[in-house]
C-alpha atoms as a PDB file:
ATOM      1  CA  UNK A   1       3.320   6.446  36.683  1.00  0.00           C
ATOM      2  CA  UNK A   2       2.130   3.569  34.719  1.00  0.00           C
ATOM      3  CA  UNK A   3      -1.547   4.801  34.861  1.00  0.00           C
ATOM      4  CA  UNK A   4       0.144   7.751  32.989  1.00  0.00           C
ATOM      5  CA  UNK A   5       1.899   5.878  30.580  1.00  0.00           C
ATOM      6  CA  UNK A   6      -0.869   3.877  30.010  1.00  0.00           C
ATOM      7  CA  UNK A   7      -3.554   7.366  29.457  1.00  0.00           C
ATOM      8  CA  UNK A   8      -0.840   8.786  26.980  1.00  0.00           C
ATOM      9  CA  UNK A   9      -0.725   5.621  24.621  1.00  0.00           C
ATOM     10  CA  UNK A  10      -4.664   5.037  24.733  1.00  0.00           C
ATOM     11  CA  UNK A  11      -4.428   9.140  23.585  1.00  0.00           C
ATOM     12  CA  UNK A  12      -2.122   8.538  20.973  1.00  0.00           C
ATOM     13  CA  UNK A  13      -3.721   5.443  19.742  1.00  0.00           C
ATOM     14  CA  UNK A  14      -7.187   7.855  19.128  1.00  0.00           C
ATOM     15  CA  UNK A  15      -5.506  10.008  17.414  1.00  0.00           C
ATOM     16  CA  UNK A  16      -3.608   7.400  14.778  1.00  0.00           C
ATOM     17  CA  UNK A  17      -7.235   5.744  14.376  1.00  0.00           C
ATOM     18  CA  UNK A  18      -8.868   9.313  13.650  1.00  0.00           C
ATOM     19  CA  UNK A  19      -5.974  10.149  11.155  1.00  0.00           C
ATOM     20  CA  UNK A  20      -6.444   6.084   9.961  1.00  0.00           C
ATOM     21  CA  UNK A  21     -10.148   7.421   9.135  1.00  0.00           C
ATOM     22  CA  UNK A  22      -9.474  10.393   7.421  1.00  0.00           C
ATOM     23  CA  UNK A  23      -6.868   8.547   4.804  1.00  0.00           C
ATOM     24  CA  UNK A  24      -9.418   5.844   4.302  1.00  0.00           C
ATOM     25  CA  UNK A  25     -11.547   8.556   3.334  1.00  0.00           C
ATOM     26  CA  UNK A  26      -9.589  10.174   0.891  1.00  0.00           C
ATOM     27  CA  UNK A  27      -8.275   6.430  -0.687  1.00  0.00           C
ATOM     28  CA  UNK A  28     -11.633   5.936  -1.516  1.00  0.00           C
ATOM     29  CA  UNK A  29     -12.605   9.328  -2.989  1.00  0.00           C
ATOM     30  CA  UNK A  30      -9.620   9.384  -5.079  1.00  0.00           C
ATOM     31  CA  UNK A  31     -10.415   5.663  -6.292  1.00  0.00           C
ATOM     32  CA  UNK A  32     -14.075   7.438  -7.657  1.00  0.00           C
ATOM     33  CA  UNK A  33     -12.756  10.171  -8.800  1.00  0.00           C
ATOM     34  CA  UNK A  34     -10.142   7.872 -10.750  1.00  0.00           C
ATOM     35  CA  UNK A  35     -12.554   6.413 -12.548  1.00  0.00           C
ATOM     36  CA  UNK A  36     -14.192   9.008 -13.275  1.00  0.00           C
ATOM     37  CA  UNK A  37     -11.314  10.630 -14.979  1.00  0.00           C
ATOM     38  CA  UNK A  38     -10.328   7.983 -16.935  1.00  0.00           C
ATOM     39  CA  UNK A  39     -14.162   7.747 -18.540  1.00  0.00           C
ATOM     40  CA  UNK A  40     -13.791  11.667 -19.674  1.00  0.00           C
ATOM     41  CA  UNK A  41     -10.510  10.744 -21.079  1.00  0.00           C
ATOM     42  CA  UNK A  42     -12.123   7.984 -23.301  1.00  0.00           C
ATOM     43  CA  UNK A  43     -14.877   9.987 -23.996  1.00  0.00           C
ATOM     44  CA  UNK A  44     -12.979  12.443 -25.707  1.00  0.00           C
ATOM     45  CA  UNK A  45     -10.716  10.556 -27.451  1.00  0.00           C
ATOM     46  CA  UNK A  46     -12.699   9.894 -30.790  1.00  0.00           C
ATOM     47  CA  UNK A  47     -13.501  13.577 -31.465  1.00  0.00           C
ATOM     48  CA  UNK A  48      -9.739  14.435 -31.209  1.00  0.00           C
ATOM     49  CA  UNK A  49      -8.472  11.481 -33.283  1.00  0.00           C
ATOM     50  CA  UNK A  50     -11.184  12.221 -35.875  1.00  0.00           C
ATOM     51  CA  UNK A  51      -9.407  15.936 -36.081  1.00  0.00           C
ATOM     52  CA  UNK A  52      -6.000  13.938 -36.321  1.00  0.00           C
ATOM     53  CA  UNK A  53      -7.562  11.953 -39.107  1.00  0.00           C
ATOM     54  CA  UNK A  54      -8.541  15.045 -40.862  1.00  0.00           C
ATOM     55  CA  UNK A  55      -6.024  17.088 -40.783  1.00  0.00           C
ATOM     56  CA  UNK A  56      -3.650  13.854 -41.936  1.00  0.00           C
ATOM     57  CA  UNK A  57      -5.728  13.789 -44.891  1.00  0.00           C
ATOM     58  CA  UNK A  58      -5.323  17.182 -45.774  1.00  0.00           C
ATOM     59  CA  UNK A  59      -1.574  16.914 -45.941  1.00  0.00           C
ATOM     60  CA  UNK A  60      -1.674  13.497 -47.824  1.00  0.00           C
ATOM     61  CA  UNK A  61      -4.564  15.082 -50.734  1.00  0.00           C
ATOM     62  CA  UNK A  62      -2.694  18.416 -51.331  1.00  0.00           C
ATOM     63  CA  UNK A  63      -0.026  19.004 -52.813  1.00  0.00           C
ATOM     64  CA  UNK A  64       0.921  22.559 -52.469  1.00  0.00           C
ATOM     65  CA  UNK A  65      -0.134  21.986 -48.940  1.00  0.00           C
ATOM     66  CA  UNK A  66       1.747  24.368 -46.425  1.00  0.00           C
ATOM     67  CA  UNK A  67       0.969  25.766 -42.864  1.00  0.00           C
ATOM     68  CA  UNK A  68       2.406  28.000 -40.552  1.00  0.00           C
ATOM     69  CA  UNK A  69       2.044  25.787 -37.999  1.00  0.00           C
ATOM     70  CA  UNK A  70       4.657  23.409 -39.221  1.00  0.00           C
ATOM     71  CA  UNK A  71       7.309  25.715 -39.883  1.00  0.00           C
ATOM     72  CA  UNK A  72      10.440  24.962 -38.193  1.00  0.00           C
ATOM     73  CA  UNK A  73      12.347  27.853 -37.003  1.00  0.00           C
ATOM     74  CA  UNK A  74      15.368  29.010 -34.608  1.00  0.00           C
ATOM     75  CA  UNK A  75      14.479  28.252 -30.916  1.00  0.00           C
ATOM     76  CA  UNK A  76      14.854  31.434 -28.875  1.00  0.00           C
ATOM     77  CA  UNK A  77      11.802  31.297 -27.004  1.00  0.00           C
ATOM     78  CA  UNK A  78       9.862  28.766 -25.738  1.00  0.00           C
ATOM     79  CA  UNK A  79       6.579  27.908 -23.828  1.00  0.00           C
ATOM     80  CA  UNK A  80       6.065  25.090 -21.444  1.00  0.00           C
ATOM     81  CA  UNK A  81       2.899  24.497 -19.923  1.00  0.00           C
ATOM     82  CA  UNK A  82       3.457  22.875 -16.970  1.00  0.00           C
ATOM     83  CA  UNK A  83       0.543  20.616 -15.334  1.00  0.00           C
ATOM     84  CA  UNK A  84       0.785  20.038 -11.672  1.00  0.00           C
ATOM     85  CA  UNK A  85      -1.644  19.460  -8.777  1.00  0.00           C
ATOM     86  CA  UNK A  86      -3.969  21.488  -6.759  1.00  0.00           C
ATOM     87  CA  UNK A  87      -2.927  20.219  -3.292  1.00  0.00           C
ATOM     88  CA  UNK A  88      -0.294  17.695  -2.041  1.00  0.00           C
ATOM     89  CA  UNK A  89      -1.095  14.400  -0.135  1.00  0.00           C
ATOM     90  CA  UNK A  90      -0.066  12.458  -3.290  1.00  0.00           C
ATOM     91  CA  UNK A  91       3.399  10.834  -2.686  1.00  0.00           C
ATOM     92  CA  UNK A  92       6.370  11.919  -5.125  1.00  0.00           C
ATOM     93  CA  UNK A  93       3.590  13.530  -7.815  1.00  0.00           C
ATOM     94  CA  UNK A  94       4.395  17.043  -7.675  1.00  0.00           C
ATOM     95  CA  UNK A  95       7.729  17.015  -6.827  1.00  0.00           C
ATOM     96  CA  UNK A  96       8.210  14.579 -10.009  1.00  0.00           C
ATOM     97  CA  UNK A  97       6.844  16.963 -12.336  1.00  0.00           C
ATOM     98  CA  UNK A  98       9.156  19.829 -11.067  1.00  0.00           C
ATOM     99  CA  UNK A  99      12.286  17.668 -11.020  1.00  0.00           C
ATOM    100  CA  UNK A 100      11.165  16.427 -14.688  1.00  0.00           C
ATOM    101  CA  UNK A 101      11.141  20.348 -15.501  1.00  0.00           C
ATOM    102  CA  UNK A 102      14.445  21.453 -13.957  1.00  0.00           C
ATOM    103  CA  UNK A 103      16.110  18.975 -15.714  1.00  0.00           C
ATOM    104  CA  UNK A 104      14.509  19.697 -18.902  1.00  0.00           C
ATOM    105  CA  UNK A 105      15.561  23.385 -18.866  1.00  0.00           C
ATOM    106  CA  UNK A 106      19.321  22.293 -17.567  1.00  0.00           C
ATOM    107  CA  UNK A 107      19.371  20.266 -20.895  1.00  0.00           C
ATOM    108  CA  UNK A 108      18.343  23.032 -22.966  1.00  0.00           C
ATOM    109  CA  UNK A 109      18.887  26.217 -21.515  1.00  0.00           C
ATOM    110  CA  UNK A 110      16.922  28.574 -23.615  1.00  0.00           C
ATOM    111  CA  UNK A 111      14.735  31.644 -22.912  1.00  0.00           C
ATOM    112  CA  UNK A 112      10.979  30.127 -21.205  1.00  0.00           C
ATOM    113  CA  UNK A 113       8.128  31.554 -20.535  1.00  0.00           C
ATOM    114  CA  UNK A 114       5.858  28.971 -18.268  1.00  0.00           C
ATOM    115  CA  UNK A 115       2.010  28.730 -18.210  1.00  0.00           C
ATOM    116  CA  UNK A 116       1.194  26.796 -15.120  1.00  0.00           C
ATOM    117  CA  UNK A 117      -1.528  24.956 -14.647  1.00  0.00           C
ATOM    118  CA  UNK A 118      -2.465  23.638 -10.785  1.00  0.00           C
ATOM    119  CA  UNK A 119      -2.336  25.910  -7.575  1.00  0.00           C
ATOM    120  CA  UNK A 120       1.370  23.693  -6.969  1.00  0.00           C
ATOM    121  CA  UNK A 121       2.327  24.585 -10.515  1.00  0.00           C
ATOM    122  CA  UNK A 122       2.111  28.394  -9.655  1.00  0.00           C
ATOM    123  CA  UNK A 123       3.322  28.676  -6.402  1.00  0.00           C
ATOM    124  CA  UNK A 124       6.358  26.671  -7.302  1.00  0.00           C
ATOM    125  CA  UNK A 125       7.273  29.640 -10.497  1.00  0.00           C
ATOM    126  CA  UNK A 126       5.807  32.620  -8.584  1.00  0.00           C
ATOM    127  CA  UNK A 127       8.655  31.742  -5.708  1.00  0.00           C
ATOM    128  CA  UNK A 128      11.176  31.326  -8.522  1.00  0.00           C
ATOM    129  CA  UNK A 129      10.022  34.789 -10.680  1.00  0.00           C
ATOM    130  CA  UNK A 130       9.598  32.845 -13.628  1.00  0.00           C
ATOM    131  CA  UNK A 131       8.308  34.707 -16.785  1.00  0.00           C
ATOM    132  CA  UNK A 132       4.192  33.671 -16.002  1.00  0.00           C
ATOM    133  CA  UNK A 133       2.549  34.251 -19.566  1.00  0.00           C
ATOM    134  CA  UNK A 134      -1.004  34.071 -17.528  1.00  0.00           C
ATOM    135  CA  UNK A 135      -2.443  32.669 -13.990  1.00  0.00           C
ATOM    136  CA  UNK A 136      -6.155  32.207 -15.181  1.00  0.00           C
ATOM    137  CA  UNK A 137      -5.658  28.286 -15.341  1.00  0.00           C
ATOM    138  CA  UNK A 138      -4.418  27.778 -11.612  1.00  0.00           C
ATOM    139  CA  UNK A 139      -6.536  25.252 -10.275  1.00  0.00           C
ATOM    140  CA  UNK A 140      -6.605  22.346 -12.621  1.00  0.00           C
ATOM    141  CA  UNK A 141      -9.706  20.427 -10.569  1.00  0.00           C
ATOM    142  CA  UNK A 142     -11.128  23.273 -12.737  1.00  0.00           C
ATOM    143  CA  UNK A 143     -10.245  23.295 -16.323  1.00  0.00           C
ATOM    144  CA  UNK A 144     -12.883  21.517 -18.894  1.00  0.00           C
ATOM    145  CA  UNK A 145     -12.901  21.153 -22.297  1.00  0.00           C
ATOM    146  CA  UNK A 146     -13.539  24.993 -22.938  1.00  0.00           C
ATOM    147  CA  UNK A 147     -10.785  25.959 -21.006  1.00  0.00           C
ATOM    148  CA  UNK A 148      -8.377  23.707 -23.088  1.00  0.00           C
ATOM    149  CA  UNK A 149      -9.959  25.834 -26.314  1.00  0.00           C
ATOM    150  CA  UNK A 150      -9.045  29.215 -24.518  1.00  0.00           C
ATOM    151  CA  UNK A 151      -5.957  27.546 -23.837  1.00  0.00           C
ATOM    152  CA  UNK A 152      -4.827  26.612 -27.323  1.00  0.00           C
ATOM    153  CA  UNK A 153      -6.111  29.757 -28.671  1.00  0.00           C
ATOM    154  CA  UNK A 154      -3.465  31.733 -26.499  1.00  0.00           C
ATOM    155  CA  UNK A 155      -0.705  29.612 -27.308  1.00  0.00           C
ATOM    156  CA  UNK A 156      -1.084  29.301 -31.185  1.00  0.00           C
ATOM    157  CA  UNK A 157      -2.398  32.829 -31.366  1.00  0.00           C
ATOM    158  CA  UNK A 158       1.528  33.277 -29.549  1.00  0.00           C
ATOM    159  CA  UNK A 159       2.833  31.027 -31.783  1.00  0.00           C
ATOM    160  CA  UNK A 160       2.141  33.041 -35.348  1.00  0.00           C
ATOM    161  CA  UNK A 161       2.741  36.274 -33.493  1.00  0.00           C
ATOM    162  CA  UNK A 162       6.473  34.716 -32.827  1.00  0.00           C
ATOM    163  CA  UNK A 163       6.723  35.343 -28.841  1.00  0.00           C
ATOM    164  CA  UNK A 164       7.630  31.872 -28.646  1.00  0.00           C
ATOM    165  CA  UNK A 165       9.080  29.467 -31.345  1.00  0.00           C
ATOM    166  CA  UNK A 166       8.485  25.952 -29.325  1.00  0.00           C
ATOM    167  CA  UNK A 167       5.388  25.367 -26.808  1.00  0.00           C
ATOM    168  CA  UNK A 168       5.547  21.645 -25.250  1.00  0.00           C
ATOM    169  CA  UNK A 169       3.251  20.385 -22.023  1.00  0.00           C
ATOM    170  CA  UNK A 170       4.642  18.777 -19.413  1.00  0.00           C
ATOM    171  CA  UNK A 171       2.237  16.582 -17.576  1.00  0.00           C
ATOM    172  CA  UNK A 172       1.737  12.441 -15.944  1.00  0.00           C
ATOM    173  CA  UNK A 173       1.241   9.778 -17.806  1.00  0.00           C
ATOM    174  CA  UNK A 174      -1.159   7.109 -15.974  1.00  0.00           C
ATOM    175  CA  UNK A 175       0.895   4.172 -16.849  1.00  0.00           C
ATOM    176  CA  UNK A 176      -1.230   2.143 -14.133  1.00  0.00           C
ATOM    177  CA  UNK A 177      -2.562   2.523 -10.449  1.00  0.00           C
ATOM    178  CA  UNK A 178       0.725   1.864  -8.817  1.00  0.00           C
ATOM    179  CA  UNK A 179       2.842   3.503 -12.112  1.00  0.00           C
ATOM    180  CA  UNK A 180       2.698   7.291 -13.230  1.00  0.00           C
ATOM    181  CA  UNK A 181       5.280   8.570 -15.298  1.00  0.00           C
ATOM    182  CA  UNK A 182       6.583  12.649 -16.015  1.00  0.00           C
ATOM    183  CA  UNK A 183       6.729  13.292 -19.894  1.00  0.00           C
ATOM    184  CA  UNK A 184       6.363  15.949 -22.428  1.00  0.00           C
ATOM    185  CA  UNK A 185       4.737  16.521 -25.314  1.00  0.00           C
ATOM    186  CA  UNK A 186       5.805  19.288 -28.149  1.00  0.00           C
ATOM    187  CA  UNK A 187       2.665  20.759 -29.118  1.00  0.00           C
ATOM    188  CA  UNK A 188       3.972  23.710 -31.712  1.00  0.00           C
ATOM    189  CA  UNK A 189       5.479  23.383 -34.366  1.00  0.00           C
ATOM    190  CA  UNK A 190       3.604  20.508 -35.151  1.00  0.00           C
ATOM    191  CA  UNK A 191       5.017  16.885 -35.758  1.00  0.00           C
ATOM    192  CA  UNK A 192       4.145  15.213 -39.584  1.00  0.00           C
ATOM    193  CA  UNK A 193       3.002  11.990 -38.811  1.00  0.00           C
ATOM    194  CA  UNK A 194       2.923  11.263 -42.573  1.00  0.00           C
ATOM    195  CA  UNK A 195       6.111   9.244 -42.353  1.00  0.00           C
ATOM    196  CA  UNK A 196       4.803   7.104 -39.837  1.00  0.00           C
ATOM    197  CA  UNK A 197       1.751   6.364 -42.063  1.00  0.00           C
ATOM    198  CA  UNK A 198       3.903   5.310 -44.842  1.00  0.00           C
ATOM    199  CA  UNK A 199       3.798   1.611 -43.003  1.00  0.00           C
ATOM    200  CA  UNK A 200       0.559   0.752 -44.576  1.00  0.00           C
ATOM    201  CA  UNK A 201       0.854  -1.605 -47.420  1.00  0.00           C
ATOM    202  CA  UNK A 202      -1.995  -0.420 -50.648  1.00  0.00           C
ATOM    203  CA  UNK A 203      -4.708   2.028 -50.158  1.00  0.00           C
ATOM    204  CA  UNK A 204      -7.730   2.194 -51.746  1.00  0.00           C
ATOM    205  CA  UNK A 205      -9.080   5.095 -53.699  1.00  0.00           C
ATOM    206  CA  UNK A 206     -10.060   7.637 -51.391  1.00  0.00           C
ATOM    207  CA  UNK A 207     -12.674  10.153 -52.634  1.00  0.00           C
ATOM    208  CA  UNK A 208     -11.429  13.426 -53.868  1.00  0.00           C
ATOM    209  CA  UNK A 209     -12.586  15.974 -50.814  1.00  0.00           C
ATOM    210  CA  UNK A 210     -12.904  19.742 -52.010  1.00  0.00           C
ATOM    211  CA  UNK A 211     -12.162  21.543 -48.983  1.00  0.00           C
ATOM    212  CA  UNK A 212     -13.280  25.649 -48.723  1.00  0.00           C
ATOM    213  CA  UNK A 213     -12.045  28.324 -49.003  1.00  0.00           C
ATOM    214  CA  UNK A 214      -9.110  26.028 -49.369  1.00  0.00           C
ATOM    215  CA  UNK A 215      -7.247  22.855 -47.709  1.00  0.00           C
ATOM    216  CA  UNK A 216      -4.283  24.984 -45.688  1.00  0.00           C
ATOM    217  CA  UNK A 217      -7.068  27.724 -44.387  1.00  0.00           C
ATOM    218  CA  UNK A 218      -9.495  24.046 -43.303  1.00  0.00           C
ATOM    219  CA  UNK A 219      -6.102  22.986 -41.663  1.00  0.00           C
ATOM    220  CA  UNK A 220      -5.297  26.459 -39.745  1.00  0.00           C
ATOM    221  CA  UNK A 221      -8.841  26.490 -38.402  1.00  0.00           C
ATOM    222  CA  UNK A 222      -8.453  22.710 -37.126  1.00  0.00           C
ATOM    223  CA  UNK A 223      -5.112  23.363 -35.581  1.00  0.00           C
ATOM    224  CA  UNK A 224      -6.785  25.045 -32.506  1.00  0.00           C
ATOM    225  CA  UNK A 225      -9.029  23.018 -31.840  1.00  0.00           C
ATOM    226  CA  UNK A 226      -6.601  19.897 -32.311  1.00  0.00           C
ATOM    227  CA  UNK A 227      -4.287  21.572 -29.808  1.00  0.00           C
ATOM    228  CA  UNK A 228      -7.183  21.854 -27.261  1.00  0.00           C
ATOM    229  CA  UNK A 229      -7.372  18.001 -27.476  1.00  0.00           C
ATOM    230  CA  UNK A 230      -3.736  17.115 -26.831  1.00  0.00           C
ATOM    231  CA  UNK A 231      -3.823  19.510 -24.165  1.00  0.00           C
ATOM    232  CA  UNK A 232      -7.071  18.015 -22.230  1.00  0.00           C
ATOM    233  CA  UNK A 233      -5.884  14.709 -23.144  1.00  0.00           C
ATOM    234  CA  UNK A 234      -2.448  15.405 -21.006  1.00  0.00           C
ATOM    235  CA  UNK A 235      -5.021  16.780 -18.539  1.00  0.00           C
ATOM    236  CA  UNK A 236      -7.131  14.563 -18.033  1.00  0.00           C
ATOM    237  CA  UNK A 237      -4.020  11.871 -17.764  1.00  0.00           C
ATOM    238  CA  UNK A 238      -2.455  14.145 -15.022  1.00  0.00           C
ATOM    239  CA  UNK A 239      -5.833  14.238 -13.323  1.00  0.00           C
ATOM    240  CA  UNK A 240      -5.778  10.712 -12.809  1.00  0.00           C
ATOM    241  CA  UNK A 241      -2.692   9.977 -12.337  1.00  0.00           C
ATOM    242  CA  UNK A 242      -2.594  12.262  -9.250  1.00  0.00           C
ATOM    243  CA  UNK A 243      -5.854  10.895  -8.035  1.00  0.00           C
ATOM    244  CA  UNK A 244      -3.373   7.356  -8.453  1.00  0.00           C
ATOM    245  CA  UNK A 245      -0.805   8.779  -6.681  1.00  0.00           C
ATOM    246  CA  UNK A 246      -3.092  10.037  -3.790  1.00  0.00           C
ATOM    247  CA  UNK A 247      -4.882   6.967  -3.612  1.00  0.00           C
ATOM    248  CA  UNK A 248      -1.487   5.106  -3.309  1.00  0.00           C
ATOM    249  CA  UNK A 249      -0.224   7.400  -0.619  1.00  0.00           C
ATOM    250  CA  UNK A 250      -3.302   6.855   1.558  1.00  0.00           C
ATOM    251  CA  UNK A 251      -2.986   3.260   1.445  1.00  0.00           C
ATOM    252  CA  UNK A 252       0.721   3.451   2.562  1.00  0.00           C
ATOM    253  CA  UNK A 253      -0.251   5.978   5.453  1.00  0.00           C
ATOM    254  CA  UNK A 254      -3.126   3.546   6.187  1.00  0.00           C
ATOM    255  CA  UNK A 255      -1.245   0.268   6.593  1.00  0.00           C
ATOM    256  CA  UNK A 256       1.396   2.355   8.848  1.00  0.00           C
ATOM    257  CA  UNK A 257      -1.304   3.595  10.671  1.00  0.00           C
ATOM    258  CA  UNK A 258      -2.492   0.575  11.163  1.00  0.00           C
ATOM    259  CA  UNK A 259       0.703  -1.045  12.177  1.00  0.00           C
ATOM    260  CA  UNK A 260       1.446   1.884  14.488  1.00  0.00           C
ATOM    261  CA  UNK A 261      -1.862   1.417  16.223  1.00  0.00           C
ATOM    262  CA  UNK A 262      -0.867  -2.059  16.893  1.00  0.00           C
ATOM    263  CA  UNK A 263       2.332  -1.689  18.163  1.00  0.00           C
ATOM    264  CA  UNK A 264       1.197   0.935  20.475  1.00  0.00           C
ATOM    265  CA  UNK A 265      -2.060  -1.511  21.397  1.00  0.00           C
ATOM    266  CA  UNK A 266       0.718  -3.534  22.323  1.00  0.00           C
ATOM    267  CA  UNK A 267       1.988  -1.163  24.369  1.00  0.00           C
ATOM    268  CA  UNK A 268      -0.583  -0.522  25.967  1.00  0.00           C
ATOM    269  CA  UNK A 269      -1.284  -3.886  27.364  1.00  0.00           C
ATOM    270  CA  UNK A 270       2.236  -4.249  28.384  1.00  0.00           C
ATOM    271  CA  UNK A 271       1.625  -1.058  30.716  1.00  0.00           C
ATOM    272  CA  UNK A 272      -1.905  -2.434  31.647  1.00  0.00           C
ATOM    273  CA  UNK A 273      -0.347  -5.789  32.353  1.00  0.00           C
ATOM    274  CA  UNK A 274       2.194  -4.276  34.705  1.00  0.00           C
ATOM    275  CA  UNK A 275       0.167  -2.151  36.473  1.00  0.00           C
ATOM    276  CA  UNK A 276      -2.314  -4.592  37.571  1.00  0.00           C
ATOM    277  CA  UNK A 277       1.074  -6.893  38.393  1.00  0.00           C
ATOM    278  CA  UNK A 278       2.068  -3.995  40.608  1.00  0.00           C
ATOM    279  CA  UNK A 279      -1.493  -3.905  42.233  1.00  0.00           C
ATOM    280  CA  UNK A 280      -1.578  -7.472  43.025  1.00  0.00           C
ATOM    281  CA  UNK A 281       2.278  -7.282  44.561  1.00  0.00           C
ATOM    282  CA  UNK A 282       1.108  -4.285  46.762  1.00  0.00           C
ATOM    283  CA  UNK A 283      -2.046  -6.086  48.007  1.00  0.00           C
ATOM    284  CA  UNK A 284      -0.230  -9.309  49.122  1.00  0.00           C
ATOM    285  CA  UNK A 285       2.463  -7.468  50.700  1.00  0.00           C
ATOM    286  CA  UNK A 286      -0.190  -5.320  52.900  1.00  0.00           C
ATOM    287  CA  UNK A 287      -1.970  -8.471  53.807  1.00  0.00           C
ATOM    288  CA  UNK A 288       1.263 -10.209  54.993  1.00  0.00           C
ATOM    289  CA  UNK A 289       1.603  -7.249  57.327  1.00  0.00           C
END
């Protein structure tokens, strides 16, 4: 019986190490491929900001200056594109992002239309029926920089046609390793930022920039590609911060593994102990008789 016992926890205690082994594995690829993420983030940056810059410009130097993109109209439709992982294995990170959704749509119960974005992301509204403007962005360990332009061309193309009068993204923000955070970001209409900028104490005298055909059709043509940068930048951010919250949950199931394989280690020399204590009993009892 105890040789039993004993074959059973030396069993078990393979099979926690070879499970140990495999989340090592992935702590350590999703530690690389943090990195990683985080550099194509920062490499990006500076080309988006620059747009930012421009178009900010635009809006300060003219003064007729008007865009379709900034008009603020009734809310009857809107589009959320909703950034979620490819698999699971990463603690509370999908599961975050839907709550975060739910409760957005409780608080403002309006007509949406959903573009997800991670093989999570559409399984989660294809169960529900929601109103799925496209599937071609499904796995996000896919989408580059192009896809973001495809992206943005779809929604703002949506956007002037009036099928939706809002889009926002919902995505992760990579606070730190051990911190992500659900948010949203209102891409359309867009946001003035000129108020902001009205901080700065003098300016010096900028140089008069003649912008063809003219400043509002420069602006339009920027939009795009300014919308394909917010959107890769809140990719990019959930791309890491799942690779964080991955890389978190394998060190959890590592030290339990590793805790488990001790106590049953323990276990085992407990049985191991007592059988050979039963051995030695049975072998001085024959010998007295």
């Amino acid at each position: 019986m105890a040789g039993a016992s004993m074959k059973d926890i030396k069993l078990r205690i393979k099979s926690v190490e070879s499970t140990m082994q495999i989340t090592k594995a992935m702590e350590l690829v999703a530690s690389s491929k943090l990195r990683r993420a985080k550099e194509r983030e920062e490499r990006a940056y500076p080309y988006f900001s620059a747009l930012r810059d421009t178009m900010d410009r635009i809006e300060d130097s003219t003064t007729d200056f008007s865009s379709p993109y900034q008009v603020r109209r009734t809310i009857e439709r809107q589009c959320l594109i909703v950034i979620a992982g490819d698999r699971g294995l990463a603690g509370g990170y999908n599961s975050n992002v839907f709550r975060y959704y739910e409760a957005l749509v409780r608080e403002d119960p309006i007509k949406t239309c959903i573009i997800p974005i991670g093989k999570r992301a559409y399984e989660y509204f294809q169960r529900r029926g929601a109103d799925i403007v496209t599937d071609a962005f499904v796995e996000a360990a896919g989408i580059m920089v192009g896809d973001c332009f495809e992206l943005a061309r779809l929604i703002t193309k949506g956007y002037l046609a009036g099928e939706f009068d809002r889009v926002s993204v919902i995505y992760t923000r990579f606070v730190s390793l051990l911190t992500q955070t659900t948010d949203s970001v209102q891409l359309l209409p867009l946001v003035d930022y000129r108020e902001e900028k009205k901080e700065q104490t003098e300016k010096g005298i900028e140089p008069l920039v003649l912008y063809e055909p003219s400043a509002n059709a420069v602006y339009d043509a920027i939009v795009p590609h300014y919308i394909s940068g917010m959107i890769y930048g809140a990719m990019c951010e959930s791309v890491a911060s799942e690779l964080g919250a991955r890389r978190t949950a394998m060190d959890a199931a590592s030290k339990n593994a590793s805790a488990m394989i001790e106590d049953l280690s323990l276990r085992y020399n407990r049985a191991r102990q007592g059988a050979i204590t039963q051995e030695i009993t049975e072998i001085v009892a024959g010998a007295e008789h």
